[in-house]
Structure formats: C-alpha cells, structure tokens
PDB file of N, CA and C in Angstrom:
ATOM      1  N   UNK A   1       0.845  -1.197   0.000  1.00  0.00           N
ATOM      2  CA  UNK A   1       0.000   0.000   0.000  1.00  0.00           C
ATOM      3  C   UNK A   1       0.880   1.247   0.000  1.00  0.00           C
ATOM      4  N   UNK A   2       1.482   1.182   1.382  1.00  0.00           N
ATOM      5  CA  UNK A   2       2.745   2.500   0.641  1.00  0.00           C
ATOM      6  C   UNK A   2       3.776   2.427  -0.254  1.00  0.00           C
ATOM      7  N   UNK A   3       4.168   1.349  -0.846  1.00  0.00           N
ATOM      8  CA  UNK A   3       5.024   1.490  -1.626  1.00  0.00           C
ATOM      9  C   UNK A   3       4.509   1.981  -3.085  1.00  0.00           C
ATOM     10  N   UNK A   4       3.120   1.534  -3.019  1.00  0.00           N
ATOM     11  CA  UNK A   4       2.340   2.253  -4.591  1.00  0.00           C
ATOM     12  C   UNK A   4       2.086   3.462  -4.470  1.00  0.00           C
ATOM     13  N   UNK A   5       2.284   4.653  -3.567  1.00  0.00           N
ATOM     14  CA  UNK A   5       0.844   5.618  -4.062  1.00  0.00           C
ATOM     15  C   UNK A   5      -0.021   6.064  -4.900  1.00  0.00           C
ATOM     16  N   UNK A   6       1.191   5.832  -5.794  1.00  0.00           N
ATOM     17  CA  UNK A   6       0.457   6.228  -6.926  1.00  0.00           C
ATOM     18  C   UNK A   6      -0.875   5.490  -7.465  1.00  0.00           C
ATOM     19  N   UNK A   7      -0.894   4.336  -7.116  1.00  0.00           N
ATOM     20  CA  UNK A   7      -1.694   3.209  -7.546  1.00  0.00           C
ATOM     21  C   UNK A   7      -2.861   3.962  -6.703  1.00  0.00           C
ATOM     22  N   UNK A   8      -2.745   3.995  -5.737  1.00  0.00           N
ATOM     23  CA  UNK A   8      -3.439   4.644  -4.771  1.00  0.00           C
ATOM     24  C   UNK A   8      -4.642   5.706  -4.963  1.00  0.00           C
ATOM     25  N   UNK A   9      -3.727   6.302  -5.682  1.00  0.00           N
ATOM     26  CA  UNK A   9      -4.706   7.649  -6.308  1.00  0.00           C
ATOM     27  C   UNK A   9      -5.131   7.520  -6.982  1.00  0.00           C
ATOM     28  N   UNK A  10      -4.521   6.740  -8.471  1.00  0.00           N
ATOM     29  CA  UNK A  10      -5.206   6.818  -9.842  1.00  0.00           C
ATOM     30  C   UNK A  10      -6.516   5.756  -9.146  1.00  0.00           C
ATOM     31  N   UNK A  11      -6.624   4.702  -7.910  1.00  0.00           N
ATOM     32  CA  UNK A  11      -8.067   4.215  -8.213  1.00  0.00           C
ATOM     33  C   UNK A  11      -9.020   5.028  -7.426  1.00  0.00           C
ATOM     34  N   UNK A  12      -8.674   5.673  -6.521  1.00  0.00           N
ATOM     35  CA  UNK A  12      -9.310   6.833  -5.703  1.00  0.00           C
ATOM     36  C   UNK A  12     -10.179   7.998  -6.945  1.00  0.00           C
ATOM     37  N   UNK A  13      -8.806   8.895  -7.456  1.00  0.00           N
ATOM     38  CA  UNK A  13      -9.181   9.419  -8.539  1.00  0.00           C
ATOM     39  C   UNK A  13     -10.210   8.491  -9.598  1.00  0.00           C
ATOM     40  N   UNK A  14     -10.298   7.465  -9.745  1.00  0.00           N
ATOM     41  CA  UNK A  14     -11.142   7.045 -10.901  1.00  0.00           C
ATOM     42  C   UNK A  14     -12.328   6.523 -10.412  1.00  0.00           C
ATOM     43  N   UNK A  15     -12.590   6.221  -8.819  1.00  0.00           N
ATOM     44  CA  UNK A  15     -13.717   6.325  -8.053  1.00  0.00           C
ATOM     45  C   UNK A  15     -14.516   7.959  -8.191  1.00  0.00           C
ATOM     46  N   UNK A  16     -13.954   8.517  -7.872  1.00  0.00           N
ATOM     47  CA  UNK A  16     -14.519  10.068  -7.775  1.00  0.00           C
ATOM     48  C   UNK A  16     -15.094  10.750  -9.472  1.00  0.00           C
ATOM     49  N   UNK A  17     -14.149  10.172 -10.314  1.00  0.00           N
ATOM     50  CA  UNK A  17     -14.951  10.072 -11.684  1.00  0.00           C
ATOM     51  C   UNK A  17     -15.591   9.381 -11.811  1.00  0.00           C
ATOM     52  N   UNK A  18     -15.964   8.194 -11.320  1.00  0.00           N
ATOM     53  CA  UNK A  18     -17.118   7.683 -11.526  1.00  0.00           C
ATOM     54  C   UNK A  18     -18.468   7.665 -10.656  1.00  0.00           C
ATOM     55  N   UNK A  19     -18.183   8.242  -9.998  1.00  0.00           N
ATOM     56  CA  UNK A  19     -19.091   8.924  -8.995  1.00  0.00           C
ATOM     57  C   UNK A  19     -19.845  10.080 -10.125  1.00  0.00           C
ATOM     58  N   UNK A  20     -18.459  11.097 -10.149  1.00  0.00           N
ATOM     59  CA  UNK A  20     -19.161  12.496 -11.306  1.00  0.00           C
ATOM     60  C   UNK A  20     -20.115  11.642 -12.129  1.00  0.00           C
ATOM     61  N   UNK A  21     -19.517  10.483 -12.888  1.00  0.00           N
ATOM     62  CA  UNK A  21     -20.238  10.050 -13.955  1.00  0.00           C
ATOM     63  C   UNK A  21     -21.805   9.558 -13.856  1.00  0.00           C
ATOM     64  N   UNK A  22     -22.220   8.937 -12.495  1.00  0.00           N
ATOM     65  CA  UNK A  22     -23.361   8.513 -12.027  1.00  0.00           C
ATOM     66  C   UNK A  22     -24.085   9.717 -11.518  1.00  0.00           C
ATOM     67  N   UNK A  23     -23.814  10.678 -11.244  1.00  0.00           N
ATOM     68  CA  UNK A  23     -24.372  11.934 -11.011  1.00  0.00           C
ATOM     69  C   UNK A  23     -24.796  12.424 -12.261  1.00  0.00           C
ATOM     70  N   UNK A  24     -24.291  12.544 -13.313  1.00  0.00           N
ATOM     71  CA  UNK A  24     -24.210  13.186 -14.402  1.00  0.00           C
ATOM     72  C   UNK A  24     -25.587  12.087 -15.021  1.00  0.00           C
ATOM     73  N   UNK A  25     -25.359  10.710 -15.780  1.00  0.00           N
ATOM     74  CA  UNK A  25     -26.174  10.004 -15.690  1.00  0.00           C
ATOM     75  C   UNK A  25     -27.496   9.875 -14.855  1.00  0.00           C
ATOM     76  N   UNK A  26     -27.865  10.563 -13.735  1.00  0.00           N
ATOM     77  CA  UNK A  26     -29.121  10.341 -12.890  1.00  0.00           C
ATOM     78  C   UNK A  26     -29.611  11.966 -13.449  1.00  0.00           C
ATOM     79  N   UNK A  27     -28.930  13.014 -13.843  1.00  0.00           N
ATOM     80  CA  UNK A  27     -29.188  14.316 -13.646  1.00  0.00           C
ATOM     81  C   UNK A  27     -29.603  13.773 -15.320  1.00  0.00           C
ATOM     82  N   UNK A  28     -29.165  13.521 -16.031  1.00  0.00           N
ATOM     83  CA  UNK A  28     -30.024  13.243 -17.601  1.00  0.00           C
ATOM     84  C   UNK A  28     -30.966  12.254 -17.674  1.00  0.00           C
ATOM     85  N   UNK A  29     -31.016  11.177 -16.969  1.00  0.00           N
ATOM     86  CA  UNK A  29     -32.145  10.320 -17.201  1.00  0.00           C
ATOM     87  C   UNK A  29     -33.124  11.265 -16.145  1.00  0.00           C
ATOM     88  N   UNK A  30     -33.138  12.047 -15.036  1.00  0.00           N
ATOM     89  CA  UNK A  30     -34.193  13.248 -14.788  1.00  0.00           C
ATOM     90  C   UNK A  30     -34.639  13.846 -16.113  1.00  0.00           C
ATOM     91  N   UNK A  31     -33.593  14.416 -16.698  1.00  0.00           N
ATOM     92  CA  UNK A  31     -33.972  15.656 -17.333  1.00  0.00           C
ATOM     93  C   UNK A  31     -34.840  15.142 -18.598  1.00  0.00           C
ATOM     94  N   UNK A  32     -34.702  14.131 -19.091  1.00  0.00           N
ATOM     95  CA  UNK A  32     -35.128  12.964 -19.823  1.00  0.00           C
ATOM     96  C   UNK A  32     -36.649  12.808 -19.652  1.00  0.00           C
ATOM     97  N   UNK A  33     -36.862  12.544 -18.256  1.00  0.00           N
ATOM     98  CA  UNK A  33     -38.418  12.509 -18.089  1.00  0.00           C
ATOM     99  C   UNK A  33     -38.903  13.488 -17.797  1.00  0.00           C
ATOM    100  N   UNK A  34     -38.502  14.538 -17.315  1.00  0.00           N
ATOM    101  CA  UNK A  34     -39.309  15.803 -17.132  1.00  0.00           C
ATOM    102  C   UNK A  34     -39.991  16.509 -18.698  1.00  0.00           C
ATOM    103  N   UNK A  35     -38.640  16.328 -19.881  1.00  0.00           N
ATOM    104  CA  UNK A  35     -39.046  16.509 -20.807  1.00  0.00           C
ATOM    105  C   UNK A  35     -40.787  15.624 -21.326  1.00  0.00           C
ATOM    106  N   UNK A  36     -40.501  14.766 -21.166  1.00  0.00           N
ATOM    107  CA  UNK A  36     -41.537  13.825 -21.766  1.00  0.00           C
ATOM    108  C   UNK A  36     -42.507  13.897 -21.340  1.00  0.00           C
ATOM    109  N   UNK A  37     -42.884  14.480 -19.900  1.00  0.00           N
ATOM    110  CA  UNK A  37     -43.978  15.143 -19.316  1.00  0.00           C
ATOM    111  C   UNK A  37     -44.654  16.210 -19.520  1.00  0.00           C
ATOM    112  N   UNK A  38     -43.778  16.822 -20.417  1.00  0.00           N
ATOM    113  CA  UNK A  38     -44.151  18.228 -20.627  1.00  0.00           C
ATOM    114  C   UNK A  38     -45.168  18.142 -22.072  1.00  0.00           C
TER     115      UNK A  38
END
C-alpha cells in the first residue's frame, strides 16, 4: 500500500470520476423525463 501511491490515487481518482459520472447520468435520465412530461 505505501510502496504504490500512486496506484493509490489513480483508483481513488477514478472512483470520484465515476461517482461524477453517475451523477451526471441520474441528472439526464431526470432531465429525460421531465421533458416527456411536458
């Protein structure tokens, strides 16, 4: 574990983008149906 950090971060960092990414994804499949309601 300490001898990688780096390893460390890039999966940390690519958790937190994929986090953004599921945010981003829930905020368009919203925006998705609000349209269709209208």
């Amino acid at each position: 574990m300490s001898r990688r950090p780096d390893l460390v971060d890039s999966r940390s960092i690519r958790s937190d983008f994929e986090a953004i990414g599921n945010d981003f994804k829930s905020v368009i499949h919203q925006y998705k149906k609000d349209r269709q309601t209208i």
